[in-house]
Protein backbone atom coordinates (compact mmCIF):
# COMPACT_ATOMS: atom_id res chain seq x y z
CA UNK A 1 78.31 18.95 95.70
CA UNK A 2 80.27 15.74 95.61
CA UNK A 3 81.66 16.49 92.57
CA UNK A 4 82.96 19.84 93.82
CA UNK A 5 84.30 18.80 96.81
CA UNK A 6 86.14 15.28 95.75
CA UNK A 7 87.56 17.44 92.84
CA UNK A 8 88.41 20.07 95.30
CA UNK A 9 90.45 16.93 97.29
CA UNK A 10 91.65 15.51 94.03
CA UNK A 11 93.28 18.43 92.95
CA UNK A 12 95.12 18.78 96.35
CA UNK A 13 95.81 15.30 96.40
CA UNK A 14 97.24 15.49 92.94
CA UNK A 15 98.34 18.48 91.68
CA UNK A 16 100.13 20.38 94.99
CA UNK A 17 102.10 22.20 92.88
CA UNK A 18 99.21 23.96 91.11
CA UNK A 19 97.16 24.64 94.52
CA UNK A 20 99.83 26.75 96.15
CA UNK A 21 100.48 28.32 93.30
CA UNK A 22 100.26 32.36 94.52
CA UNK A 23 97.72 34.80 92.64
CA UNK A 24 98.83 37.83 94.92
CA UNK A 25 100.98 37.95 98.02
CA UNK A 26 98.46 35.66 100.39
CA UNK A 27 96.12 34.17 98.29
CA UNK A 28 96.77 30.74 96.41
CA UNK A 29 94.41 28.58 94.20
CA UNK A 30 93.88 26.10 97.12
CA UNK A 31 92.83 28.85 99.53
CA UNK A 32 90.59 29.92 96.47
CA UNK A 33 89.30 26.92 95.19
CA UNK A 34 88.38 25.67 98.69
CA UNK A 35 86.56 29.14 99.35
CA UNK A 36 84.82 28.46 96.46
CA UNK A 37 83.55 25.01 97.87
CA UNK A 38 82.13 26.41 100.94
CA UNK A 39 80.36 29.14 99.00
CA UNK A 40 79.28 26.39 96.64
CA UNK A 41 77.93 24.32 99.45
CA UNK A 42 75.53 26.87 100.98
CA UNK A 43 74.17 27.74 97.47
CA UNK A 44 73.12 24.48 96.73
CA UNK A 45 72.17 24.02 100.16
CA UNK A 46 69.38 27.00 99.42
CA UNK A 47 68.56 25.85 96.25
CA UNK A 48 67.48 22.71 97.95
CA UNK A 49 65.96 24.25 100.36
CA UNK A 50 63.93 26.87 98.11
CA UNK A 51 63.38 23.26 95.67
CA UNK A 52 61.78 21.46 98.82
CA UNK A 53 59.46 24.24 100.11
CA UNK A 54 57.89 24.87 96.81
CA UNK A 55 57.72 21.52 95.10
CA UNK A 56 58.72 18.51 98.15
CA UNK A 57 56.67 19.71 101.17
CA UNK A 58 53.09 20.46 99.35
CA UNK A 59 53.63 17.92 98.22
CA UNK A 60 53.92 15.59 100.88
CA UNK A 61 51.11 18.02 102.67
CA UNK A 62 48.99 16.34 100.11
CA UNK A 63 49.73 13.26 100.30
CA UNK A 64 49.51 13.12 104.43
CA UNK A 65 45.69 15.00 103.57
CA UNK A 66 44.62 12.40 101.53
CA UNK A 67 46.12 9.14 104.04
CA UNK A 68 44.53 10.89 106.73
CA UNK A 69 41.77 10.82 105.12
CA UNK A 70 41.22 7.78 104.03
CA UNK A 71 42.49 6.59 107.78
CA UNK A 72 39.06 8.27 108.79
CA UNK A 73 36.76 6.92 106.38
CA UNK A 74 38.30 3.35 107.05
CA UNK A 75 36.02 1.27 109.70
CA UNK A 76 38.30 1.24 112.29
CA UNK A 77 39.45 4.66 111.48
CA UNK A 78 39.89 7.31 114.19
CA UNK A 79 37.63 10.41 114.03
């Protein structure tokens, strides 16, 4: 995502000339390009989110199973 967005800003920053350049009447590459962020962001945004649900969280479901476990077998361990 960084990479789309700081070349998203680069490109405006550097090449003006090329963003407002029209397609059709009311649509230029900036307005484009930086529709094409947004969209970008939520798609990675569910990627991650599909990513963590099946891989991150059981994960880390494990891993609080087997601390809390081990907090109960301890001697001062609550029960």
């Amino acid at each position: 995502m960084l990479f789309v967005y700081f070349g998203f800003i680069l490109l405006t920053a550097f090449n003006k000339g090329a963003m407002g350049q029209t397609l059709v009447p009311g649509l230029s590459w900036g307005i484009l390009l930086g529709a094409i962020v947004i969209v970008t962001a939520f798609v990675l945004t569910g990627l991650y989110v599909r990513w963590a649900n099946n891989h991150y969280d059981p994960e880390l479901r494990a891993i609080q199973k087997r601390a809390f476990a081990a907090d109960a077998e301890s001697p001062g361990g609550h029960s």
